[in-house]
Protein backbone atom coordinates (compact mmCIF):
# COMPACT_ATOMS: atom_id res chain seq x y z
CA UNK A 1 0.00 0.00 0.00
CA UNK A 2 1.50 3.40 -0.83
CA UNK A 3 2.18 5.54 2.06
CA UNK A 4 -0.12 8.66 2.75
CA UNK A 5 2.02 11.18 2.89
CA UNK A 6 0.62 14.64 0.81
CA UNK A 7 -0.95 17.28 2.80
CA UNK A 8 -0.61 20.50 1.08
CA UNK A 9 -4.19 21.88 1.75
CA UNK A 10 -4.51 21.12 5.43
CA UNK A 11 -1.31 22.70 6.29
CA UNK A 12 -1.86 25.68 4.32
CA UNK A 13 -5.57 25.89 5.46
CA UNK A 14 -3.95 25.32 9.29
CA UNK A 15 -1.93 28.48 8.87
CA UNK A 16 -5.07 30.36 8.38
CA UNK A 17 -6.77 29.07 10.54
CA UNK A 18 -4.47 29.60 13.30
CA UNK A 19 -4.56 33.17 11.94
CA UNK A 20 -8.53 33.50 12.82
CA UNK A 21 -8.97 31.30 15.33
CA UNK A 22 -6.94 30.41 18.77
CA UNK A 23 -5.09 27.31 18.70
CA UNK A 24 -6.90 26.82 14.91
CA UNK A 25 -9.76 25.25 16.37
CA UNK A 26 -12.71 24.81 18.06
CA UNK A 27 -11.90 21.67 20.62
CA UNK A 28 -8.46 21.73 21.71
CA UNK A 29 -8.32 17.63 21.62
CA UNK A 30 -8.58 18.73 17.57
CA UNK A 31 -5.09 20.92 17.61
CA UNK A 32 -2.50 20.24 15.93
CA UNK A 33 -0.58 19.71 18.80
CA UNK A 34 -2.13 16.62 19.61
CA UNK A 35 -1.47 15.07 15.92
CA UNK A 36 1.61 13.64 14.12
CA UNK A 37 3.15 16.56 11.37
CA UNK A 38 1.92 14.06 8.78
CA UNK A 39 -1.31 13.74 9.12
CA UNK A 40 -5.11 15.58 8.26
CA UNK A 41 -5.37 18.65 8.95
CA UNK A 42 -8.39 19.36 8.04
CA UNK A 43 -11.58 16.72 7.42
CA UNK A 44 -14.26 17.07 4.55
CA UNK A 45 -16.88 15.14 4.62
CA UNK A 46 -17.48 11.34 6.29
CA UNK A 47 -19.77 8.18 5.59
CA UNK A 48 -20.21 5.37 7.97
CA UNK A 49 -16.47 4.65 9.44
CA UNK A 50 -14.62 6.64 6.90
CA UNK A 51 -13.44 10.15 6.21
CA UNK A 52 -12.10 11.84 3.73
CA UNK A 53 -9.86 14.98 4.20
CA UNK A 54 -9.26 18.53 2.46
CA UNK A 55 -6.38 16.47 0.22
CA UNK A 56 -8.46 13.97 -0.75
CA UNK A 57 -7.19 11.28 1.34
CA UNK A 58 -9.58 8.74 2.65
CA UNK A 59 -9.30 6.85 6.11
CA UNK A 60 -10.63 4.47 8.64
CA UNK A 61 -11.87 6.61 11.27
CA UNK A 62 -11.49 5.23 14.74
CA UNK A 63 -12.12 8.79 16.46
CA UNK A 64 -15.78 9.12 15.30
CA UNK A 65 -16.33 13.08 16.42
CA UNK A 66 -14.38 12.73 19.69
CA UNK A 67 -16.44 9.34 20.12
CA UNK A 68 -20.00 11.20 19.26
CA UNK A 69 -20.77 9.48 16.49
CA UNK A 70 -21.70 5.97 17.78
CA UNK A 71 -24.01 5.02 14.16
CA UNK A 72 -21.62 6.22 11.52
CA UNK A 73 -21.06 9.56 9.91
CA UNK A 74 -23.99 10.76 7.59
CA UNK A 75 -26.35 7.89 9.51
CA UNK A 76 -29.60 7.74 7.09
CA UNK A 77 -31.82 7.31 10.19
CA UNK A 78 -30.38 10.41 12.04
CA UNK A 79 -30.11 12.49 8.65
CA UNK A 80 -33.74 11.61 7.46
CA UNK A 81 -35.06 12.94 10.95
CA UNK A 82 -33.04 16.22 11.22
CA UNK A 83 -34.15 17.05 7.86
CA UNK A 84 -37.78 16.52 8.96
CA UNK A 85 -37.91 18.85 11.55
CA UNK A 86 -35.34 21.32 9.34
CA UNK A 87 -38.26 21.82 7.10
CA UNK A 88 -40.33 23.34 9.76
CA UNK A 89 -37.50 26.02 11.25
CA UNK A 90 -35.56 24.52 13.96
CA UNK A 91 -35.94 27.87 16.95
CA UNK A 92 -38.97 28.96 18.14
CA UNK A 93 -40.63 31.43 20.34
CA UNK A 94 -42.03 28.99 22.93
CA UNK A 95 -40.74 24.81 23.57
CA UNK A 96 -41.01 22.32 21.01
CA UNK A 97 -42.93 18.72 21.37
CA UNK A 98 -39.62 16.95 20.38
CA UNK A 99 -38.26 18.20 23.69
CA UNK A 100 -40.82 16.46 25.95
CA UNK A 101 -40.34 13.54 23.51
CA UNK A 102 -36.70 12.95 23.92
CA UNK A 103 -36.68 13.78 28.05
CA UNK A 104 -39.84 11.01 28.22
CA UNK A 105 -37.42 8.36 26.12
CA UNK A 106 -34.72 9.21 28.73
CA UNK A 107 -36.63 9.07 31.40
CA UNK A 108 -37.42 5.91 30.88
CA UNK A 109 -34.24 4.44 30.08
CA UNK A 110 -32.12 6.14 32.85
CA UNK A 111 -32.51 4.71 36.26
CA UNK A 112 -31.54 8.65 37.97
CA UNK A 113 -33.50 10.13 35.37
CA UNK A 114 -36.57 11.98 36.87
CA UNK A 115 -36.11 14.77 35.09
CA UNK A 116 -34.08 16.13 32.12
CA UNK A 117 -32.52 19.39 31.05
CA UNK A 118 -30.91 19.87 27.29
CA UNK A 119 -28.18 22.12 26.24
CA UNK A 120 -25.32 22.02 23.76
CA UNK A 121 -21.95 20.41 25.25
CA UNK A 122 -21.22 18.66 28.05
CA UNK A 123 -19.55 21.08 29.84
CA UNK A 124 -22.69 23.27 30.21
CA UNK A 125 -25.20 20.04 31.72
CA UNK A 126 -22.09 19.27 34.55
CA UNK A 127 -21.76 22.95 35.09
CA UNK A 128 -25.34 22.77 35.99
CA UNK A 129 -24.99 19.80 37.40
CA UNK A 130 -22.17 21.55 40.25
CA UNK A 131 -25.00 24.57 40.06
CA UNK A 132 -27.86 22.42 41.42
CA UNK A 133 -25.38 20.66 43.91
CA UNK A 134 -24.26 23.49 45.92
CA UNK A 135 -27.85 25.18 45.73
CA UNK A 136 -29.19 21.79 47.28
CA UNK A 137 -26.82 21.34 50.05
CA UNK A 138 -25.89 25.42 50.13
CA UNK A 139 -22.27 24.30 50.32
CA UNK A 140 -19.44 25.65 48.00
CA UNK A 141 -16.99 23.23 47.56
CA UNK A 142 -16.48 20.08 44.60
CA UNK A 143 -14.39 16.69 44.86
CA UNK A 144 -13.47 15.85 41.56
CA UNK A 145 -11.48 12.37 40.56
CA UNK A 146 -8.66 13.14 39.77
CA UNK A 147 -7.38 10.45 37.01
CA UNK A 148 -10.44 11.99 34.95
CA UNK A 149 -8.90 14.38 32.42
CA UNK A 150 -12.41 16.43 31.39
CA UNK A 151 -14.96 17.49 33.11
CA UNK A 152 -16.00 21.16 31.99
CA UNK A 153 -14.15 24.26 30.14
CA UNK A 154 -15.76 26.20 32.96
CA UNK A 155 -14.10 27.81 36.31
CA UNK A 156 -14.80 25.22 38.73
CA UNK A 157 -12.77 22.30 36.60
CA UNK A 158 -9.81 24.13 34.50
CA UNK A 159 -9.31 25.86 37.88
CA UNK A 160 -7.89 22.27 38.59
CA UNK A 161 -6.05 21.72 36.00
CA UNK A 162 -2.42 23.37 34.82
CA UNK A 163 -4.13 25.52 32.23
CA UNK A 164 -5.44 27.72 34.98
CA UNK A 165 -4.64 30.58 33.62
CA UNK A 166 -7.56 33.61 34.14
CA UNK A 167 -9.30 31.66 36.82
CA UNK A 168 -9.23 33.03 40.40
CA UNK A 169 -7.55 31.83 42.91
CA UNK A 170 -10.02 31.80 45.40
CA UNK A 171 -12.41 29.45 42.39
CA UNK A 172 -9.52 26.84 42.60
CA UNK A 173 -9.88 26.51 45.99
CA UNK A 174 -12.94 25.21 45.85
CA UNK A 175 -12.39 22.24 44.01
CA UNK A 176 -10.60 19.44 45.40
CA UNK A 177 -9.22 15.62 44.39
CA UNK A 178 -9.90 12.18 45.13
CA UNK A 179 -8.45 8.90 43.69
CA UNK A 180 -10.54 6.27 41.63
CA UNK A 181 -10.41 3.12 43.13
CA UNK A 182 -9.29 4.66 46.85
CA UNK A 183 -12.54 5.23 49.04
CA UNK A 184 -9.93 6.66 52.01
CA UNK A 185 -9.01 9.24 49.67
CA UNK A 186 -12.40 10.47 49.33
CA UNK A 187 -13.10 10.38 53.07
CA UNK A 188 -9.81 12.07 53.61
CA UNK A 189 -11.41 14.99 51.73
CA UNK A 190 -14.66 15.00 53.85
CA UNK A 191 -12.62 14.61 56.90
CA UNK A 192 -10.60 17.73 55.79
CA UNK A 193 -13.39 19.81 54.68
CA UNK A 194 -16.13 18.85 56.88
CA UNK A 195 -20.09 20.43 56.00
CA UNK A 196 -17.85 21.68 52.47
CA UNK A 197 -18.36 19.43 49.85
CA UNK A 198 -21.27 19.90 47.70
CA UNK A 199 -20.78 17.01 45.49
CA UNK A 200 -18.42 14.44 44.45
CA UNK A 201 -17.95 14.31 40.46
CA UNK A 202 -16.42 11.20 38.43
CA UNK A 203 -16.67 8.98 35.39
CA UNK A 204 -18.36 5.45 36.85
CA UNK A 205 -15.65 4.02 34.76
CA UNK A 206 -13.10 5.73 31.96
CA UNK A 207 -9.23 4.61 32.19
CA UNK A 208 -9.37 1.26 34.48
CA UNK A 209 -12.02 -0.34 35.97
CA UNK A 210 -14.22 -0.35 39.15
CA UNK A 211 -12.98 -2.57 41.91
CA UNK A 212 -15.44 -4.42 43.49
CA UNK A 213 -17.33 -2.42 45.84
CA UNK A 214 -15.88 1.05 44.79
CA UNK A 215 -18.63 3.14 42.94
CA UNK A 216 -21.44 1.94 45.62
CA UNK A 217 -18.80 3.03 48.61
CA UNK A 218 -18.71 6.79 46.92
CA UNK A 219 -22.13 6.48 46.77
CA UNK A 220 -22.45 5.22 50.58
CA UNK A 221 -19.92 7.94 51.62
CA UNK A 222 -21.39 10.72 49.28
CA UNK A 223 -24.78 10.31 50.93
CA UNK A 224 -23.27 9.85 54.91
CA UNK A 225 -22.02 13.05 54.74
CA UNK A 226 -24.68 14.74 52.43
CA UNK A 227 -23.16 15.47 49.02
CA UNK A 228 -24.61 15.11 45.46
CA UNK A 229 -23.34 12.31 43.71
CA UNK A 230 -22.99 13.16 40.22
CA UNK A 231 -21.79 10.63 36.97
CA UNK A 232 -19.89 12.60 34.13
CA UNK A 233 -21.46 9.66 31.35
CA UNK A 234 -20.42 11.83 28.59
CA UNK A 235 -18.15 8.77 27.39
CA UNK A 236 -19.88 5.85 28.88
CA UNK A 237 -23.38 6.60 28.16
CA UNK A 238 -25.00 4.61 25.32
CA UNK A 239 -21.66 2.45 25.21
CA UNK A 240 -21.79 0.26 27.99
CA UNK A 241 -25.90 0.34 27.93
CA UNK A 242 -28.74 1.99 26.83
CA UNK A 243 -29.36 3.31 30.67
CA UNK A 244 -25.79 4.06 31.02
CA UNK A 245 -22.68 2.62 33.59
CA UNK A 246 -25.46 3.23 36.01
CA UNK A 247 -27.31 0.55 34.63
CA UNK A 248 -24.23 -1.60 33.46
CA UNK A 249 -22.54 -1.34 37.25
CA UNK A 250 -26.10 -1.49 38.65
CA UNK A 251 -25.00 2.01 41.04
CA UNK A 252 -27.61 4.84 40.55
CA UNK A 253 -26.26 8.32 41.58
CA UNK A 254 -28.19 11.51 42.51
CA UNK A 255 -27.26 13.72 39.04
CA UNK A 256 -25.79 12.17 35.65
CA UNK A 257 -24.90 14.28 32.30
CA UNK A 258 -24.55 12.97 29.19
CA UNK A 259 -23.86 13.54 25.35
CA UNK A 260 -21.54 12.69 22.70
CA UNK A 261 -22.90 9.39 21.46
CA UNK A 262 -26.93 10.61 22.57
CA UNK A 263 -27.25 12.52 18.97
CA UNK A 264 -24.94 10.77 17.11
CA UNK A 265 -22.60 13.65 16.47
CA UNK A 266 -25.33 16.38 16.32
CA UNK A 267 -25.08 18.98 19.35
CA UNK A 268 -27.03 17.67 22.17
CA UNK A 269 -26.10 17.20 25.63
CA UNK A 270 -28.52 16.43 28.77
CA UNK A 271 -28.42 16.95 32.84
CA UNK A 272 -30.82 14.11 34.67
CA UNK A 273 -31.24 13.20 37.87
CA UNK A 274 -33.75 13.28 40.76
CA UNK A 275 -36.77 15.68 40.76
CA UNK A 276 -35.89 16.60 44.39
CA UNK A 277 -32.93 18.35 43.08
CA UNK A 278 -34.14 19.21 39.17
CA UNK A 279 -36.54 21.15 40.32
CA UNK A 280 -34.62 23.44 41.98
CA UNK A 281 -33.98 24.80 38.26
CA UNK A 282 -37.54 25.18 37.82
CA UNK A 283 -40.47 27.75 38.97
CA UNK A 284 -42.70 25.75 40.31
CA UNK A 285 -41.53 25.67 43.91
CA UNK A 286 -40.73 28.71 46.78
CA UNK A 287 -37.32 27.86 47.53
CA UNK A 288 -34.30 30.32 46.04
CA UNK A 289 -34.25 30.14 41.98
CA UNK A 290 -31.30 28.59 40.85
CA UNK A 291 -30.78 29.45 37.22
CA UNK A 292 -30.19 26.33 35.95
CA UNK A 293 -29.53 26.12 32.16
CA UNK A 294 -30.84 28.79 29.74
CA UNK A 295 -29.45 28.97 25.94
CA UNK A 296 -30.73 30.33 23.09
CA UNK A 297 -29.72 27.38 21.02
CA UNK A 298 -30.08 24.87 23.69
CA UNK A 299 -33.28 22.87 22.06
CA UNK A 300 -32.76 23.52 18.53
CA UNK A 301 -35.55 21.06 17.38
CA UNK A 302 -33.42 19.28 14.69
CA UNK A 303 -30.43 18.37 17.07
CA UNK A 304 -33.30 16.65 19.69
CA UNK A 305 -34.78 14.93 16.09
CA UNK A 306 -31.55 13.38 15.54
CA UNK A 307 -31.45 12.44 19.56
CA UNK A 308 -34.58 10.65 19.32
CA UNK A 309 -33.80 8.68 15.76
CA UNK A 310 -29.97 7.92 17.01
CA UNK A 311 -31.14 5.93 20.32
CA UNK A 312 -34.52 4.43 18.30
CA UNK A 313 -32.08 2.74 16.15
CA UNK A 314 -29.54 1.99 19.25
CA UNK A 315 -32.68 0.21 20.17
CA UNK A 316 -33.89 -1.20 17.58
CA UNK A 317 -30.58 -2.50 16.42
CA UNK A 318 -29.09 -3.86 19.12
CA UNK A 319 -25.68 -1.46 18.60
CA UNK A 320 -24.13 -1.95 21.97
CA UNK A 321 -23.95 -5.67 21.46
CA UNK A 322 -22.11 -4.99 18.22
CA UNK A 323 -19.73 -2.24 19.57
CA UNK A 324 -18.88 -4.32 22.74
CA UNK A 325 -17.88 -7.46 19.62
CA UNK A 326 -16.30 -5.21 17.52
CA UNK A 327 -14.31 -3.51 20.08
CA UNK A 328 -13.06 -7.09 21.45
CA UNK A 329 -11.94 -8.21 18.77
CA UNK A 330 -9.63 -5.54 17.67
CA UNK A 331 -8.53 -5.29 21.47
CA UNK A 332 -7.55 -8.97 20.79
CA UNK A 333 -5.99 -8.54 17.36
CA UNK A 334 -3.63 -5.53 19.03
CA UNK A 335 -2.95 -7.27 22.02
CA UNK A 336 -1.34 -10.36 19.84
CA UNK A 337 0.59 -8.11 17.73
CA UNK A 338 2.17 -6.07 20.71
CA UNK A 339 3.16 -9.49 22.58
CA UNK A 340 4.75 -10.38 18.50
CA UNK A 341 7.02 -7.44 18.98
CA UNK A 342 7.64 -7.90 22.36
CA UNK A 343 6.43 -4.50 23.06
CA UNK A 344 4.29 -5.73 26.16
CA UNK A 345 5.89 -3.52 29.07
CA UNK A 346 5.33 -0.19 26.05
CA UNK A 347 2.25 -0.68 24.49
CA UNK A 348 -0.80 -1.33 26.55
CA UNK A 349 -3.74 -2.25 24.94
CA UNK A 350 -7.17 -2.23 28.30
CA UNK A 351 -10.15 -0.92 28.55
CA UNK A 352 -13.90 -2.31 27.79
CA UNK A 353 -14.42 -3.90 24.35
CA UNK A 354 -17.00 -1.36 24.02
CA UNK A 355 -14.12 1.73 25.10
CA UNK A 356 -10.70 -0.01 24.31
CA UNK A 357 -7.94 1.92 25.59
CA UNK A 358 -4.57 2.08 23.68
CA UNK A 359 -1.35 3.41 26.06
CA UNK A 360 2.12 4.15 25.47
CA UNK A 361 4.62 4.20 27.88
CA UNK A 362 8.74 4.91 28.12
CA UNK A 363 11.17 2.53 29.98
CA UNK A 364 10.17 3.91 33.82
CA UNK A 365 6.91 3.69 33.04
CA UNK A 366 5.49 7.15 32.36
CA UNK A 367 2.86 7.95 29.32
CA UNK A 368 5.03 8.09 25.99
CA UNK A 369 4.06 11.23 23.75
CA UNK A 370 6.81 10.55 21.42
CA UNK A 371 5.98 6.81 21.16
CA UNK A 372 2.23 7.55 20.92
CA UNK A 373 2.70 10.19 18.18
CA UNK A 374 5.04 8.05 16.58
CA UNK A 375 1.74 4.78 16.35
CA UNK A 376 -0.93 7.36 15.11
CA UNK A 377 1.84 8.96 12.38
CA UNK A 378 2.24 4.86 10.86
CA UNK A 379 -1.06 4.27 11.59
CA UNK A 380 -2.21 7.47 9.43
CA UNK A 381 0.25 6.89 6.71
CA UNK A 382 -1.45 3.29 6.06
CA UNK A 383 -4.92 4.68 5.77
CA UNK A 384 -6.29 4.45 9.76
CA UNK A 385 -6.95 7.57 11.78
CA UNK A 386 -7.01 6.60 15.37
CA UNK A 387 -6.36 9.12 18.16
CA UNK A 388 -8.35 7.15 20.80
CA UNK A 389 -10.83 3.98 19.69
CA UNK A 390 -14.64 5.02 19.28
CA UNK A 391 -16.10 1.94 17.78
CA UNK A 392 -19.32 2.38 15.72
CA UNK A 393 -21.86 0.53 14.59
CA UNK A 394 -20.60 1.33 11.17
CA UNK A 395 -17.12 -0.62 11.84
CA UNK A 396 -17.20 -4.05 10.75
CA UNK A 397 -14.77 -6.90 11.10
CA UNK A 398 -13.33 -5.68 7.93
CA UNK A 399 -12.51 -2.47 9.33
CA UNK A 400 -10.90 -4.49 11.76
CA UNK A 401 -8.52 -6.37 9.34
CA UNK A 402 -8.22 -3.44 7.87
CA UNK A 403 -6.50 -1.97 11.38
CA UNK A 404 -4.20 -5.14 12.32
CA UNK A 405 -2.66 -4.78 9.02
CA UNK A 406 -1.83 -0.87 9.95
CA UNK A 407 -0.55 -1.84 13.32
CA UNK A 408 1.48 -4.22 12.09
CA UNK A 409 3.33 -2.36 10.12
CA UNK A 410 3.82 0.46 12.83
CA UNK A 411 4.35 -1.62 15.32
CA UNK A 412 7.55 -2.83 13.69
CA UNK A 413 8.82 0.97 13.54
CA UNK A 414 7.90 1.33 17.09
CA UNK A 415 10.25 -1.98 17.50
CA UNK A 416 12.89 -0.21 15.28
CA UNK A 417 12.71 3.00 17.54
CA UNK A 418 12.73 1.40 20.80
CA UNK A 419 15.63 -0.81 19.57
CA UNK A 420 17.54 2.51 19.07
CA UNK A 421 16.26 4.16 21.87
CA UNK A 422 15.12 6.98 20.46
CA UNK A 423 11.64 8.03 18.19
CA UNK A 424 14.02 11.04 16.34
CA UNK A 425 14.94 9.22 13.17
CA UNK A 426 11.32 7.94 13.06
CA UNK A 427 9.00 10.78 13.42
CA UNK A 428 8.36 13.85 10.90
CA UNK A 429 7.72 16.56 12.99
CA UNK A 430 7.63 17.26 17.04
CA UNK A 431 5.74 14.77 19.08
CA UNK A 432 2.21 15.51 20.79
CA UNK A 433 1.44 16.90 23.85
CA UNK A 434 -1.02 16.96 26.48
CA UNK A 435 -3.72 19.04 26.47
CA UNK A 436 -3.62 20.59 29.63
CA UNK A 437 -0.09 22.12 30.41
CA UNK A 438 0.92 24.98 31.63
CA UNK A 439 2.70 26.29 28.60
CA UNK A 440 3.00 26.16 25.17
């Protein structure tokens, strides 16, 4: 297979667009510091698993919309029903019936959902979600786990993090970290801020997995002391089941948000959780008004349209089975070919079938950019984009071939590099970096 390799128009369209817009782009997990030098800049269009980008190159697309598009790009279903309701005008004066539609279908599949407020992006619903904590309790302060890279682009989360530049330092304060998988970290911070913590905020599961008895003791301690217990299920939703980890690890918590795979890609994100709390965004009660979530855009009717087709057909079709077979067998297919090259202790390949993790490490153990950057710049040049693995129902065991034969061949220049002890000779520009860090 000839090597990918020309990508005129996205680097001269990336020097524009770093120009007009910060960092060239709209999600900083997009930049182009977290991509190879060779490799799309820029994507055009997509169908099913595929994309094609500004050069006309055409790949396997593992990333699916930052793992938002759990049918395929350009889904029939999900298109047919947008443009349904885009005949009609998608903004009105007054609600629409499609948003009583979709919070009834969530209702019912979500065991914490009692009721349901929509926005945009996830950031907003577990803003909202912190918002309606601290109102309940009329506390101020957040745990947050802390091996959970993203909750929010708002105050109360980057405060955390090393980009915390233009936040206050009196915001940062108020949010403090716990360890997944360590319940006497989490009572530590109870212990040291005692009547403080409004509510304790994690993934049920992202990076490694629950140990036996973990999620239902942060539930147990969340509730002895009084705190909100909310699920971040931006990820998980819709992946592990229908009615989310909740359902899947059988722990219900207080408030859950989720998005990314509920619209298939279109902009819809939703806050749920118990009317006892929900309401407090409302105006039907006589307590203080907490001003929950309020956006112009926040219901556009065709973005709910394509919520309602995308989990009709995760229904119908029984597309969590299939991502959770899909997903094992390429975990199973990598896993061989790392133990082939003996990269074992470097290349980890964990996680869920239906969210399979891919990490690289260095000799003492730390996370890899260079070797990481060095994967996704082979794995591009044969034809596969994969910056993180978002199976779809579009990917097929085909698509999976289609991958081992990729990783193959860059896992023997990862063996070549590691040999030399050193990724210089290798890679064609500067390796990644992580997103959050303090400088450039």
């Amino acid at each position: 297979m000839k090597r990918i390799e020309a990508f005129d128009k996205s680097r001269a369209l990336s020097q524009r667009a770093h120009e007009l817009i910060p960092a060239g782009c709209h999600t900083y997990s997009k930049g182009d510091d977290q991509f190879p030098f060779d490799s799309p800049g820029f994507i055009e269009r997509g169908s099913g698993c595929y994309v094609t980008d500004v050069d006309g190159n055409r790949f396997l697309d593992w990333g699916m919309g930052l793992r938002s598009v759990i049918l395929g790009h350009a889904y029939p279903r999900v298109l047919e029903a947008v443009h349904a309701h885009l005949q009609w005008g998608s903004n009105f004066p007054r609600p629409a019936p499609v948003e009583v539609e979709l919070a009834e279908i969530l209702v019912d599949l979500i065991p914490c959902a009692e009721m349901v407020k929509f926005a945009k992006d996830g950031s907003d619903v577990t803003s909202g979600a912190v918002r309606l904590a601290r109102a309940y309790t009329c506390r101020p302060m957040v745990a947050i786990c802390r091996e959970h890279p993203f909750f929010s682009f708002n105050d109360w989360f980057i405060g955390s993090t090393p980009c915390n530049a233009g936040v206050p330092e009196a915001v940062q304060a108020l949010t403090v970290k716990f360890n997944y998988n360590d319940l006497q970290s989490l009572e530590r911070i109870f212990s040291d801020h005692p009547g403080q913590i409004a509510a304790v905020v994690l993934e049920p599961v992202a990076f490694e997995s629950p140990q036996a008895g973990f999620l239902e003791g942060v539930r147990d301690i969340s509730r002895r002391h009084g705190a909100v217990l909310i699920f971040d299920e931006m990820i998980s939703g819709f992946r592990f089941h229908l009615g989310g980890a909740q359902t899947h690890f059988n722990v219900t918590p207080d408030l859950a948000t989720f998005g990314k795979a509920l619209a298939n890609g279109f902009s819809v994100s939703a806050l749920v959780g118990w009317r006892e709390i929900m309401e407090l965004g409302g105006i039907k009660h006589n307590k203080p008004r907490v001003f929950l979530l309020s956006a112009t855009h926040g219901a556009e009717t065709h973005a709910l349209a394509a919520a309602v087709a995308t989990v009709a057909e995760l229904k119908e079709k029984e597309v969590i089975p299939h991502l959770w077979r899909i997903g094992s067998r390429l975990q199973q297919g990598l896993k061989q070919l790392v133990q082939r090259f003996g990269l074992d202790s470097l290349v980890e390949v964990a996680g869920y079938p239906c969210s399979p993790l891919i990490t690289f490490r260095d000799a003492a153990g730390g996370i890899s950019m260079p070797l990481r950057t060095l994967f996704l710049q082979e794995m591009i040049a044969h034809g596969v984009l994969i910056p993180w693995v978002a199976v779809s129902f579009s990917h097929g065991d085909a698509e999976v071939q289609l991958t081992l034969d990729a990783a193959e061949q860059a896992l023997e220049v990862l063996r070549k590099a590691v040999r030399e002890g050193s990724t210089d000779r290798y890679l064609a520009g500067p390796p990644a970096k992580p997103v959050f860090r303090r400088f450039n």
